[in-house]
Protein backbone atom coordinates (compact mmCIF):
# COMPACT_ATOMS: atom_id res chain seq x y z
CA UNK A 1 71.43 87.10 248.76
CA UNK A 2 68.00 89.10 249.34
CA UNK A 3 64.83 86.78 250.59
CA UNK A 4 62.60 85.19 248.30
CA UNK A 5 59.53 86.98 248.83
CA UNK A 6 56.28 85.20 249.59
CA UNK A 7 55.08 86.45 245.99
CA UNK A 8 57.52 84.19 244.41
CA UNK A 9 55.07 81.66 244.78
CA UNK A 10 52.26 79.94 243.72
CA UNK A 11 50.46 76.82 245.00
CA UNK A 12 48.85 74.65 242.47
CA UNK A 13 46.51 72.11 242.99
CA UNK A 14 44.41 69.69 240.84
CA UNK A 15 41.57 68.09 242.45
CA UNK A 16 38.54 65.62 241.87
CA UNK A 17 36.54 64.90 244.62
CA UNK A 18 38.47 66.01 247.70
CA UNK A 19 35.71 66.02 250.17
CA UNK A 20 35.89 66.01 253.40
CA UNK A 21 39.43 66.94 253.74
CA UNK A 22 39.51 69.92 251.07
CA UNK A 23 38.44 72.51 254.15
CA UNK A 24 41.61 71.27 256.44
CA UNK A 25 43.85 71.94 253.14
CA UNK A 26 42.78 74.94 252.43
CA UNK A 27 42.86 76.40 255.95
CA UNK A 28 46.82 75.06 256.24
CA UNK A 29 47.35 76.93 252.94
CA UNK A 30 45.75 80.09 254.62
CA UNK A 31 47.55 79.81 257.64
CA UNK A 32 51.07 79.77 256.38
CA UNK A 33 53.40 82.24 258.27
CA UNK A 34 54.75 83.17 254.43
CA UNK A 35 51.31 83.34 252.28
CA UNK A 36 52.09 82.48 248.83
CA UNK A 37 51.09 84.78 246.10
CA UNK A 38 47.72 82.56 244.85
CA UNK A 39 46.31 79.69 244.78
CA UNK A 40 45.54 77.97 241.04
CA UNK A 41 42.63 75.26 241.20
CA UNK A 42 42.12 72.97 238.55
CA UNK A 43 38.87 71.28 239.05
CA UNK A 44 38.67 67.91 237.02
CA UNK A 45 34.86 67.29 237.55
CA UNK A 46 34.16 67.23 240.97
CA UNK A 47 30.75 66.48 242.22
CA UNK A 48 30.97 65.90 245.93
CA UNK A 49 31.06 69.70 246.73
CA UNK A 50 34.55 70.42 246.20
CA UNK A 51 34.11 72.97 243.52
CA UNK A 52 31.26 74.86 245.98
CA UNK A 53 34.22 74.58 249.17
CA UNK A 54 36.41 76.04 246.75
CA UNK A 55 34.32 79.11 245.97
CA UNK A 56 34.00 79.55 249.65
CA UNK A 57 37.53 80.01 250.26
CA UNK A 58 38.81 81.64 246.58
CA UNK A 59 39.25 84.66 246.54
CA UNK A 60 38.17 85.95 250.00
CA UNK A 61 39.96 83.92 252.39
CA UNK A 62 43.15 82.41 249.94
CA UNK A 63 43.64 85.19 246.75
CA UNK A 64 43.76 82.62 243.56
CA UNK A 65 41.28 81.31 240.37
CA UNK A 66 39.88 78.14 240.16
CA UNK A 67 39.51 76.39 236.68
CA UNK A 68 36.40 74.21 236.10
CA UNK A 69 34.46 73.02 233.42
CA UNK A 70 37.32 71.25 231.45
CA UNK A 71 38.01 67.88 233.14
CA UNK A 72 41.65 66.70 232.41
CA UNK A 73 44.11 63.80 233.80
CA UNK A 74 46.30 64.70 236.73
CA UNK A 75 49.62 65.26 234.23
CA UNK A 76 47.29 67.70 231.71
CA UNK A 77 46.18 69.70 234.60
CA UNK A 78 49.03 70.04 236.42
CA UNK A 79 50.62 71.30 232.91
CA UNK A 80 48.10 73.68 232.64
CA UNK A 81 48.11 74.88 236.23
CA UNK A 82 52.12 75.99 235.45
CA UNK A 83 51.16 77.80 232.34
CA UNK A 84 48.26 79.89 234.40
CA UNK A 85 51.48 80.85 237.07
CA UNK A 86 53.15 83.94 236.48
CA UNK A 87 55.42 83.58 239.71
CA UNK A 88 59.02 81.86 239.51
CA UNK A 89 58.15 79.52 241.67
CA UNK A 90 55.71 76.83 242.27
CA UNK A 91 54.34 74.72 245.59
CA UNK A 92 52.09 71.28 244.75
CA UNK A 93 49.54 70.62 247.07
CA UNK A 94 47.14 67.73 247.03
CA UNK A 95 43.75 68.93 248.40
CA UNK A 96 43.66 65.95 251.08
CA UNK A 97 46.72 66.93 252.74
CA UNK A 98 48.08 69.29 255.58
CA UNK A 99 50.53 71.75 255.35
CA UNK A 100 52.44 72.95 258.10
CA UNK A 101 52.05 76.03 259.18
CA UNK A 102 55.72 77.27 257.80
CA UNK A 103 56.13 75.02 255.04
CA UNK A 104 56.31 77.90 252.47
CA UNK A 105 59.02 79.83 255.09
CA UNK A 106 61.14 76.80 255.18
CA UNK A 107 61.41 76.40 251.92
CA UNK A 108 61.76 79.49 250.35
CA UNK A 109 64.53 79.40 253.17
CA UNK A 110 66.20 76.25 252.05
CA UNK A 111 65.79 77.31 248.27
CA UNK A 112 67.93 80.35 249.31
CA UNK A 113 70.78 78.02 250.76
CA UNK A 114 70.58 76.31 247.52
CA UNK A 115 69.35 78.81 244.76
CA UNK A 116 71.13 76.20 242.39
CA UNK A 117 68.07 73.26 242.76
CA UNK A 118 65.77 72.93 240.22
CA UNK A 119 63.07 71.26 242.79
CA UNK A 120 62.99 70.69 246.37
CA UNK A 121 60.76 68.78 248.70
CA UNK A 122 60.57 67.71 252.16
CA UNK A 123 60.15 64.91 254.84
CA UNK A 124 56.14 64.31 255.80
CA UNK A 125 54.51 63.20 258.15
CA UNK A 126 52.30 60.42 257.56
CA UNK A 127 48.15 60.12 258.85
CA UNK A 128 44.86 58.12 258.44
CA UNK A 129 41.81 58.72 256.99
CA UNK A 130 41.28 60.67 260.22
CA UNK A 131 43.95 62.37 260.30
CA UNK A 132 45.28 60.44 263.28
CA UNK A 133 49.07 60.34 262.66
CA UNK A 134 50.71 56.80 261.62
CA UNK A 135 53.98 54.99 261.33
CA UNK A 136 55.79 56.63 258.59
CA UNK A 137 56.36 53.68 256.12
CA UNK A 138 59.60 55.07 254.31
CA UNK A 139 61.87 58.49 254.30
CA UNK A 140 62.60 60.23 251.27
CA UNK A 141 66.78 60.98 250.32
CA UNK A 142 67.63 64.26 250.69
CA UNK A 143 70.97 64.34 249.12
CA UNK A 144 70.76 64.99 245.29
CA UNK A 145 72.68 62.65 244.48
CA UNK A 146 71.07 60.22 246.16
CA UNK A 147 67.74 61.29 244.73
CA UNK A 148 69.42 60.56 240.61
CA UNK A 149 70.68 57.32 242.13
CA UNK A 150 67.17 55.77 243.29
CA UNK A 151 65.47 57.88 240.66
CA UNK A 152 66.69 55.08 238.36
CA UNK A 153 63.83 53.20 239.57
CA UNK A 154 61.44 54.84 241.33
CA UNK A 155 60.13 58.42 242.17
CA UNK A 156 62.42 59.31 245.40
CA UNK A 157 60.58 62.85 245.69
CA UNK A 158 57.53 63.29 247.64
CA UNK A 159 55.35 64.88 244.81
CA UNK A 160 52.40 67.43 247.32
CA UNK A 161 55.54 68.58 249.33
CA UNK A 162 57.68 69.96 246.21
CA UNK A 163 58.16 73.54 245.06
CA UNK A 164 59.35 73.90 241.80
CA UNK A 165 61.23 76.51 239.83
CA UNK A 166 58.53 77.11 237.15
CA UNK A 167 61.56 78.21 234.17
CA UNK A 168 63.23 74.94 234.64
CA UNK A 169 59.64 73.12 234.52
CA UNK A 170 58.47 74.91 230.96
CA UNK A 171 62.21 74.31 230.29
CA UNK A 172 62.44 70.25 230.36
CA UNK A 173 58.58 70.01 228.65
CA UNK A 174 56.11 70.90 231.74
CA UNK A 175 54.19 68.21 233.25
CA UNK A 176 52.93 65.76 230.73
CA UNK A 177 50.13 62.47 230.50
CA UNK A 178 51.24 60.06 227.94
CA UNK A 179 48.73 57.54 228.81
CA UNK A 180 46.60 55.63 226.48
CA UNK A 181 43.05 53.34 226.13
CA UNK A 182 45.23 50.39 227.16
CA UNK A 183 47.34 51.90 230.10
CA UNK A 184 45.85 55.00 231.32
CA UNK A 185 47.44 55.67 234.38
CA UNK A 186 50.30 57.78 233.96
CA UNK A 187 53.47 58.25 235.88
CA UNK A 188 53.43 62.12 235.78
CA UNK A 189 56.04 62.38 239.25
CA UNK A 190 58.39 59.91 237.52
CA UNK A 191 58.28 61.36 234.16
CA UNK A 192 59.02 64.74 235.26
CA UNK A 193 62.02 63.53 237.26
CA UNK A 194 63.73 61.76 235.24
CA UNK A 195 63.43 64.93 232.53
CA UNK A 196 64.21 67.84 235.10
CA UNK A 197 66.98 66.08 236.28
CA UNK A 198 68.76 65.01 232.91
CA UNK A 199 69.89 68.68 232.84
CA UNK A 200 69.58 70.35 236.44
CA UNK A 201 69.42 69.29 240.13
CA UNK A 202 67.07 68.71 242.71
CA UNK A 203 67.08 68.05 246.66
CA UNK A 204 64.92 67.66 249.71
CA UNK A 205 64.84 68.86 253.13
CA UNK A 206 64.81 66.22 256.11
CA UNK A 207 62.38 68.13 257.38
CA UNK A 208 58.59 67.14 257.71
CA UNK A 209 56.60 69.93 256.30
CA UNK A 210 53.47 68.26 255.11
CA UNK A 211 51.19 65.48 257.00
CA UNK A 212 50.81 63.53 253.98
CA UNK A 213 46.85 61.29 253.88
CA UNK A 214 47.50 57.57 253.56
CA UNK A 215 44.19 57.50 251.47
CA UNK A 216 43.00 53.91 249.87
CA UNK A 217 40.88 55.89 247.83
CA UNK A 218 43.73 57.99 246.45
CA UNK A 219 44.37 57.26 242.37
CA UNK A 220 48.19 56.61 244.18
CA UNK A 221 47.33 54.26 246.58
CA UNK A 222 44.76 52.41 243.96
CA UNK A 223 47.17 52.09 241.60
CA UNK A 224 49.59 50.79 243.60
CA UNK A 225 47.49 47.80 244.83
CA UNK A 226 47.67 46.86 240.98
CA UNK A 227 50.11 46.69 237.96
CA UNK A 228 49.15 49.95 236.70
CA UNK A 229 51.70 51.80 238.59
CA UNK A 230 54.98 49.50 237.95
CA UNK A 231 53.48 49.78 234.40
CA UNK A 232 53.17 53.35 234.52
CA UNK A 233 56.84 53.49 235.95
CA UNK A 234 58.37 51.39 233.26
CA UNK A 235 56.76 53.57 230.47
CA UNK A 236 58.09 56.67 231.67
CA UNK A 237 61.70 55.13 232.21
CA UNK A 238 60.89 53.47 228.24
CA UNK A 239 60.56 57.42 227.72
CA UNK A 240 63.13 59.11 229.62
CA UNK A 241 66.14 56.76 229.51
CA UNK A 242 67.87 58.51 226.76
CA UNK A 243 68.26 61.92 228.55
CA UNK A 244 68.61 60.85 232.10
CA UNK A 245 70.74 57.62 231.63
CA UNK A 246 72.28 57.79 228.15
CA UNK A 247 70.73 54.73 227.19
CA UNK A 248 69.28 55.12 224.06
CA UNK A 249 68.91 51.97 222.41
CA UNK A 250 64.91 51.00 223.28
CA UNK A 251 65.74 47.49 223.39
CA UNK A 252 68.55 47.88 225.96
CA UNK A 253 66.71 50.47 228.36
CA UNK A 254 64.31 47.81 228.37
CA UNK A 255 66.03 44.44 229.04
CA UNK A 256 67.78 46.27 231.55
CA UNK A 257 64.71 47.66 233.32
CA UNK A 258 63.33 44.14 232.87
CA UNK A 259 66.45 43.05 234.46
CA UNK A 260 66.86 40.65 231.28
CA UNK A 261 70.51 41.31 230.39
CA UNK A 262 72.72 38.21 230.53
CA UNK A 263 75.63 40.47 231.60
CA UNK A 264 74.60 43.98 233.18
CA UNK A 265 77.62 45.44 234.54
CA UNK A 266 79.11 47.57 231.03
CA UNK A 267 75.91 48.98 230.80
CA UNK A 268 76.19 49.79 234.74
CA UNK A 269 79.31 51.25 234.02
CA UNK A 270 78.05 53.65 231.26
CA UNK A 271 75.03 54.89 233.40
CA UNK A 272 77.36 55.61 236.75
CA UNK A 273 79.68 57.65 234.46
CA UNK A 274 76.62 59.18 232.64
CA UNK A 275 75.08 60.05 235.95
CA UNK A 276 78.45 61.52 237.22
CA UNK A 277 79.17 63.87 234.21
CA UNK A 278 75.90 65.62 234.60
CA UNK A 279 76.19 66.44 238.46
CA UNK A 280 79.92 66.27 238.37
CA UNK A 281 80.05 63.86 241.22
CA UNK A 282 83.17 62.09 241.48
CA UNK A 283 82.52 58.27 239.91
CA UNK A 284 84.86 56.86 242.82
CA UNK A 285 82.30 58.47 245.36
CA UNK A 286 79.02 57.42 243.63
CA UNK A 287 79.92 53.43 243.13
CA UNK A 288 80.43 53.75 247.25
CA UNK A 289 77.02 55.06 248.08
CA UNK A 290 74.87 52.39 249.02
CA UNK A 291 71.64 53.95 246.90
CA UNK A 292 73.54 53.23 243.88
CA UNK A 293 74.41 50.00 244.54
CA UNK A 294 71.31 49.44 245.86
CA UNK A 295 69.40 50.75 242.54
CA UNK A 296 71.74 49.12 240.02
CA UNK A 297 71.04 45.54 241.92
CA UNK A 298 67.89 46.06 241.00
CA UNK A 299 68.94 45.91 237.23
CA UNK A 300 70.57 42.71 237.37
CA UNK A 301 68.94 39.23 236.86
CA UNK A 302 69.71 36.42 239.09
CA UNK A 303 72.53 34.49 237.05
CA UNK A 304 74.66 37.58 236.14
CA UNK A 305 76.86 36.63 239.11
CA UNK A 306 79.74 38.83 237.86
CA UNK A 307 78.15 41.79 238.14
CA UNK A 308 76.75 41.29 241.62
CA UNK A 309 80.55 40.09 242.30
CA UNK A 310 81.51 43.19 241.17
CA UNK A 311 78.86 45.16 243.32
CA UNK A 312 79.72 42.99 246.09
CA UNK A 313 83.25 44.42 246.02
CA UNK A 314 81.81 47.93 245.67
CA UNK A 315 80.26 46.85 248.48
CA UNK A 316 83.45 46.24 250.79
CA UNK A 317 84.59 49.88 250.49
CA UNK A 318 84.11 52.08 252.96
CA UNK A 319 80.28 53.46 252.18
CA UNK A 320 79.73 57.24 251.09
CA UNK A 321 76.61 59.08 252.56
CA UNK A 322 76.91 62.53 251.13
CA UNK A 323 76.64 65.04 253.69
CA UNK A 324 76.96 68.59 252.01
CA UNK A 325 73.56 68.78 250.12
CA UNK A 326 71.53 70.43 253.56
């Protein structure tokens, strides 16, 4: 198989407000070994400078556009940022991160070992508000499998590392904001897995190609600190359960989220064998990997003891850790 070429891609990035660290972003976007094709700016009503950094840089120094003047949510920009892209292939960025210097050669590297993903990401590194680096708090799966088992609960990708094949985006509904006046934070990483992978695949390198900000002024980190983003979560699993799990009673994607079924494990059942007939992943294999197990714990209340019996015997089987997907 030929190389992707660098033109293949295109780096999107929404912003709002991403003074001071905007300059160091841009500069590790124009330093990549492999330059990406443009840069697409969606400005969602900046007024720290941002939009007058971004002028500096686009087009002279980084060839792109920048959009301004029509403030939207993270979701509806992102959306529109795919729609601008005319390459096959997109790279998120968040404009207070770093990339390293051959993140875009890596991955268009890895993407031709596995032309077959839908998404990829990649292992960070993790920094201050400084930029001094920091204990890394978690790692991301790599193995795709693993990524659809602890997707069940949780975003398992790391959303500014990704690059995205822009066909299968459009394909599953683009990015989306279905937040409202009563819960307007919106789960637009979540959503978006759970869609792209109820029909296609996706997968991570182990390696770090992004220092990712620990920012507690980040609409992430905020939103963490409250309800908003296991409410956000919950919504987009309400949402998405159908397609990626094959639960489509409302009622029953929701007691089990809510972990309120008296007996969880034929519902278990019927999501492992869902799961396994859409990345045709032996059903033996999966109910040994400890992220399943793991995830579908998390689905069962405290008195359903024959289901965590029967988890507990999964348990005492020799463990699966998938080791073909790098």
């Amino acid at each position: 198989m030929a190389p992707l070429p660098s033109t293949s891609v295109t780096w999107i990035m929404p912003i709002l407000n991403g003074m001071p660290y905007l300059p160091e972003a841009l500069q590790s976007m124009a330093n990549q070994t492999t330059p990406a094709a443009e840069l697409l700016v969606w400005d969602n009503g900046s007024t720290d400078g941002s939009l007058e950094e971004l002028r500096r840089w686009i087009p002279h120094r980084i060839p792109g556009r920048i959009f301004s003047g029509r403030p939207l949510s993270l979701g509806n920009s992102l959306a529109a940022l795919a729609l601008e892209a005319t390459t096959p292939l997109l790279a998120r960025m968040d404009a207070d991160d770093i990339c390293h210097p051959a993140r875009l050669e890596r991955q268009l590297a890895f993407w031709r070992r596995h032309p077959h993903l839908a998404a990829i990401g990649s292992e960070r590194r993790c920094m201050d508000e400084t930029g001094n680096l920091i204990a890394n708090p978690s790692r991301f799966p790599s193995c795709t499998h693993e990524i659809r088992n602890l997707t069940l609960r949780a975003p398992r990708m790391l959303h500014p590392s990704v690059m995205l094949s822009r066909s299968a985006l459009l394909e599953c509904g683009n990015y989306r904001d279905l937040g409202d006046a009563q819960q307007p934070y919106w789960s637009e990483d979540y959503d978006l897995w759970l869609r792209l992978q109820a029909k296609h695949l996706i997968g991570s390198s182990t390696e770090a190609l992004l220092d990712y900000r620990i920012n507690p002024r980040g609409v992430s980190q905020e939103a963490t600190r409250t309800r908003s983003a296991a409410l956000a979560r919950r919504s987009a699993w309400m949402q998405n359960a159908a397609a990626f799990a094959a639960i489509s009673e409302p009622g029953l994607a929701a007691a089990l989220w809510d972990r309120q079924l008296w007996f969880a494990l034929p519902v278990l059942k019927r999501l492992c064998r869902h799961l396994c007939s859409v990345d045709q992943f032996p059903e033996a294999l999966r109910l040994r990997m400890p992220s399943f197990r793991h995830t579908a714990s998390s689905f069962v209340r405290r008195g359903d003891w024959l289901t965590r019996f029967w988890l507990k015997w999964q348990s005492q089987k020799p463990a699966h850790h998938c080791t073909t997907c790098q």
